[in-house]
C-alpha atoms as a PDB file:
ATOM      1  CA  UNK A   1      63.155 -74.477  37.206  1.00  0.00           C
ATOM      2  CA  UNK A   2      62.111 -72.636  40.103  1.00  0.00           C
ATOM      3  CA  UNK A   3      65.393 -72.834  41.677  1.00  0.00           C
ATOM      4  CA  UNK A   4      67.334 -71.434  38.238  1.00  0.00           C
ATOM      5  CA  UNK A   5      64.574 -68.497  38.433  1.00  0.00           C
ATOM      6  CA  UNK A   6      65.722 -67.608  42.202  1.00  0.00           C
ATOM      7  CA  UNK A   7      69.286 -67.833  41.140  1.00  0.00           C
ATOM      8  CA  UNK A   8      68.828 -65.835  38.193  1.00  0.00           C
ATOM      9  CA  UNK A   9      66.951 -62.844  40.187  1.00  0.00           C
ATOM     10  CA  UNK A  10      69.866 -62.757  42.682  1.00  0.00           C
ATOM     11  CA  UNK A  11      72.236 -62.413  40.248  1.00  0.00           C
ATOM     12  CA  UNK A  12      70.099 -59.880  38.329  1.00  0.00           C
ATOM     13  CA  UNK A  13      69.885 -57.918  41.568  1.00  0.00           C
ATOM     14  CA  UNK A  14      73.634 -58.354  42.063  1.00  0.00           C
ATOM     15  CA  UNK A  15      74.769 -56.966  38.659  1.00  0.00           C
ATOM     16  CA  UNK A  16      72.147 -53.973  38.922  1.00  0.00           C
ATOM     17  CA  UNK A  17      70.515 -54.986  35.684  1.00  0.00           C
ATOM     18  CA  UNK A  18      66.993 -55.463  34.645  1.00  0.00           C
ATOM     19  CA  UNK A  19      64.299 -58.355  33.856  1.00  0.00           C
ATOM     20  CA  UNK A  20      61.240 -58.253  32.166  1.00  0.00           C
ATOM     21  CA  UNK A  21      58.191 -60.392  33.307  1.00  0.00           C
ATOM     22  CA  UNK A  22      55.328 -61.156  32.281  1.00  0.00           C
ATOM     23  CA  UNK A  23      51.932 -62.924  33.281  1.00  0.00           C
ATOM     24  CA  UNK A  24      48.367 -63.805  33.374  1.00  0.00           C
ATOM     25  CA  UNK A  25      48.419 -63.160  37.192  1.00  0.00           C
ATOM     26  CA  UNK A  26      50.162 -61.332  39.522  1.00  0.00           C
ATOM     27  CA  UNK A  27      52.966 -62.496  41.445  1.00  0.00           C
ATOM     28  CA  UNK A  28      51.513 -62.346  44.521  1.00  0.00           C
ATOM     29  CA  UNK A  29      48.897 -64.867  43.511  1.00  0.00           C
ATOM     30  CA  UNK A  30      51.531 -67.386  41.828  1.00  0.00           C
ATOM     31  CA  UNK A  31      51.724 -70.896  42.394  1.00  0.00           C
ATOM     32  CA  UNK A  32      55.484 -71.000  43.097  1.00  0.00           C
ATOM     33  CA  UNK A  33      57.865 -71.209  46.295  1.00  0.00           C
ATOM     34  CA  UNK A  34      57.541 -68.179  48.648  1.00  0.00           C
ATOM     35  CA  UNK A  35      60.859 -66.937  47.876  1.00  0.00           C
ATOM     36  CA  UNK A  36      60.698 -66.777  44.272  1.00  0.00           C
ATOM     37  CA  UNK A  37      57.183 -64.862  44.790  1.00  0.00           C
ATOM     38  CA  UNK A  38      58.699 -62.454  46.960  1.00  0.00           C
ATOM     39  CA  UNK A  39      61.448 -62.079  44.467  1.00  0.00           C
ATOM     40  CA  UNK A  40      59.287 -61.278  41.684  1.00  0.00           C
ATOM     41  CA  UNK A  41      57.223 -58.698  44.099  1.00  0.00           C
ATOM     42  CA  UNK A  42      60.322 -56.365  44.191  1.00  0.00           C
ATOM     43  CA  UNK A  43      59.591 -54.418  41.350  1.00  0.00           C
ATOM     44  CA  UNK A  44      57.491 -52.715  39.229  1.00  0.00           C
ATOM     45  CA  UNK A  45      53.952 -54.394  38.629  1.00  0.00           C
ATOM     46  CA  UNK A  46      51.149 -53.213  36.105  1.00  0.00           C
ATOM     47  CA  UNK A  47      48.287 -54.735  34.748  1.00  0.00           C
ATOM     48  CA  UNK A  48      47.920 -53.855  31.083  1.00  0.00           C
ATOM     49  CA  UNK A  49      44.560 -54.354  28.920  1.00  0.00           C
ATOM     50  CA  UNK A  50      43.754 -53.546  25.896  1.00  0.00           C
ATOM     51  CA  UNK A  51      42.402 -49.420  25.198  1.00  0.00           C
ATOM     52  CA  UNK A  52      38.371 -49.092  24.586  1.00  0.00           C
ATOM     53  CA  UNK A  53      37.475 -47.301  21.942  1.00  0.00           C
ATOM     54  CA  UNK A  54      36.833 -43.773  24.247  1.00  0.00           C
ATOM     55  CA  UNK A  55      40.311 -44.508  25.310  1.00  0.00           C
ATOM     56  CA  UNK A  56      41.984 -44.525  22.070  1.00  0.00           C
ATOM     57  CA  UNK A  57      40.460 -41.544  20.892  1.00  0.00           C
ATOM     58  CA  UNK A  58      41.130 -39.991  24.520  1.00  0.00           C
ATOM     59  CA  UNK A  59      44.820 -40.968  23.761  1.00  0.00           C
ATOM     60  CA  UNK A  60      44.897 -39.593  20.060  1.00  0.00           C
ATOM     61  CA  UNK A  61      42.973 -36.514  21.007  1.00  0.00           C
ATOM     62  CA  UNK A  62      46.161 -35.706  23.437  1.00  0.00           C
ATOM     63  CA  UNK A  63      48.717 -36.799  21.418  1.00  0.00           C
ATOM     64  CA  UNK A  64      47.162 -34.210  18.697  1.00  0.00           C
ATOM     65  CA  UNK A  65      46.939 -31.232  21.160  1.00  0.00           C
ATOM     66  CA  UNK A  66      50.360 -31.936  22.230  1.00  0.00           C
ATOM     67  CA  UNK A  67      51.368 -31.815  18.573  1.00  0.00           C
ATOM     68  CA  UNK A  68      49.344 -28.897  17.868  1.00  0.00           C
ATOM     69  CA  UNK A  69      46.685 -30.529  15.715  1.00  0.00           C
ATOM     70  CA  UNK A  70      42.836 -29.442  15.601  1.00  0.00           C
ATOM     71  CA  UNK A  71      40.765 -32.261  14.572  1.00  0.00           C
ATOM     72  CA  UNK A  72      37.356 -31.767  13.823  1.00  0.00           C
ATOM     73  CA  UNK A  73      34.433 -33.846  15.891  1.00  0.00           C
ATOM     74  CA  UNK A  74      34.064 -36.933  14.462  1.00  0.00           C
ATOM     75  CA  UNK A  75      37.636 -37.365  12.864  1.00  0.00           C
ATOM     76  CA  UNK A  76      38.814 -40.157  15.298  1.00  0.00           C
ATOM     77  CA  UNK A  77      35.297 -42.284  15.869  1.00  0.00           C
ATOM     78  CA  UNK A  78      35.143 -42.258  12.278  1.00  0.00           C
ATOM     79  CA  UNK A  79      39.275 -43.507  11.941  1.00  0.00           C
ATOM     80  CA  UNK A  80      38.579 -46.035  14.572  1.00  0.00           C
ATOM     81  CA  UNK A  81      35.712 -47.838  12.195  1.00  0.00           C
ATOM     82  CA  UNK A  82      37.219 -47.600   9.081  1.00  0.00           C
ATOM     83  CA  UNK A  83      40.928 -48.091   9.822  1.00  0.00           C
ATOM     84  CA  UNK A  84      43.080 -50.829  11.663  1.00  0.00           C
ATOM     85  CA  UNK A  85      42.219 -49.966  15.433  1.00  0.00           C
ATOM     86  CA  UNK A  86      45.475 -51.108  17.057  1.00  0.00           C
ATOM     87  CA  UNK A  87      47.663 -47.940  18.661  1.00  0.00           C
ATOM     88  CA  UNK A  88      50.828 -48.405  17.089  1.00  0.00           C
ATOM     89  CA  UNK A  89      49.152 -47.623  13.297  1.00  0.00           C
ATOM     90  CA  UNK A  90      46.554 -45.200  15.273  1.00  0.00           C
ATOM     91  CA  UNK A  91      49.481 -43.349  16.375  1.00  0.00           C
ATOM     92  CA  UNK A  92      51.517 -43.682  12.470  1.00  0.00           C
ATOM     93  CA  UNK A  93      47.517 -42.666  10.775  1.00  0.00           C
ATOM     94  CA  UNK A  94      47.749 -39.283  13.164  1.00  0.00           C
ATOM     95  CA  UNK A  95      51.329 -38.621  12.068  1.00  0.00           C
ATOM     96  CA  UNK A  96      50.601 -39.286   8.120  1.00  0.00           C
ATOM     97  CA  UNK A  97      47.387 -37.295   8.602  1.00  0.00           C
ATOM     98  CA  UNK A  98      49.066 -34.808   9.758  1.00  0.00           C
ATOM     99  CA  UNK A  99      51.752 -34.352   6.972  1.00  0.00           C
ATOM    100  CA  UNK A 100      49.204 -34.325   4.655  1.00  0.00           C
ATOM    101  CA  UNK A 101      47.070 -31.637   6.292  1.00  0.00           C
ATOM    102  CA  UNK A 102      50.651 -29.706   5.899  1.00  0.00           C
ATOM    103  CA  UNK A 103      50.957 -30.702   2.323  1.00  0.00           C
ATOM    104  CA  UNK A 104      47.611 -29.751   1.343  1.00  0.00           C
ATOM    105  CA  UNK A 105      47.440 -26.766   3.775  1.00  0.00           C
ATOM    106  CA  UNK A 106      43.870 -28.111   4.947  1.00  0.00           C
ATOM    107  CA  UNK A 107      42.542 -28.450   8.323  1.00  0.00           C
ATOM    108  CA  UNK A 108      42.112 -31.982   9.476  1.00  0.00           C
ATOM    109  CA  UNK A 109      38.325 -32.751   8.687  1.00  0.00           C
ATOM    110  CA  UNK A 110      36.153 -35.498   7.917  1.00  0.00           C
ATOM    111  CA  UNK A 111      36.566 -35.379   4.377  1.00  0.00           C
ATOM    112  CA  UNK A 112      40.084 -34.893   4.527  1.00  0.00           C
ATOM    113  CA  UNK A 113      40.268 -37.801   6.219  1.00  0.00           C
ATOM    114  CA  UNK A 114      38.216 -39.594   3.844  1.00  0.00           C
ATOM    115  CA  UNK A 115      40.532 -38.454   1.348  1.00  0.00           C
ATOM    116  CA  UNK A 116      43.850 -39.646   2.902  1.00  0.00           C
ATOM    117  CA  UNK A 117      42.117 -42.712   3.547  1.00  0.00           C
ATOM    118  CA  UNK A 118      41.033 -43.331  -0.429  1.00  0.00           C
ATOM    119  CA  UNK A 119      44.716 -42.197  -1.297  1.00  0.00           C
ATOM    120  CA  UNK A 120      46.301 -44.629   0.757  1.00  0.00           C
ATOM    121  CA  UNK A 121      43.864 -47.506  -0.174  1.00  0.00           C
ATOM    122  CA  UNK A 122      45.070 -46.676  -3.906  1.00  0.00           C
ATOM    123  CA  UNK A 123      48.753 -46.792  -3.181  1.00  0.00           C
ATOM    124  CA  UNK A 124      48.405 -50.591  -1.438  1.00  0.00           C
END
């Protein structure tokens, strides 16, 4: 296998396309022959976690400025304990929020958030 994974790299490198890995460690530290190691080394390597809860709402507090959205204090520490916590429907919440500020031409506040929230619970 490790053989078919040094071929495949070379010819990736050869046709100027792209691979994907991923990894519990990092190559460095694998336990496979030197060359496929080095092979793996020659890109891009990141370490990815999950956020923290300061870093989600560090994240959703600049996506809103770059959108142009005020929230109020409290608007995202209370989203992140009562709504699913992963980014991906953090990031859809702040977009839906958002069209409903418009529609209701309301700043985005606590209880306009509670009231989005209570709406959408209905609608499921």
């Amino acid at each position: 296998a490790q053989i078919d994974a040094f071929a495949l790299f070379n010819e990736i490198r050869a046709n100027n396309a792209f691979m994907v890995c991923s990894g519990d460690v990092a190559p460095a530290v694998l336990p496979v022959r030197e060359d496929l190691r080095t092979r793996m080394g020659w890109g891009l390597i990141y370490q990815i976690h999950g956020l923290t809860d300061e870093e989600k709402v560090a994240a959703l507090s600049q996506a809103a400025a770059a959108r142009g959205l005020t929230l109020s204090p409290g608007v995202l520490p209370y989203l992140l304990s009562h709504f699913q916590r992963d980014m991906r429907s953090l990031s859809s919440m702040l977009d839906s929020l958002d069209q409903y500020s418009l529609e209701t031409q309301r700043p985005i506040t606590l209880p306009l958030l509670r009231e989005w929230l209570q709406a959408e619970a209905k609608e499921e």
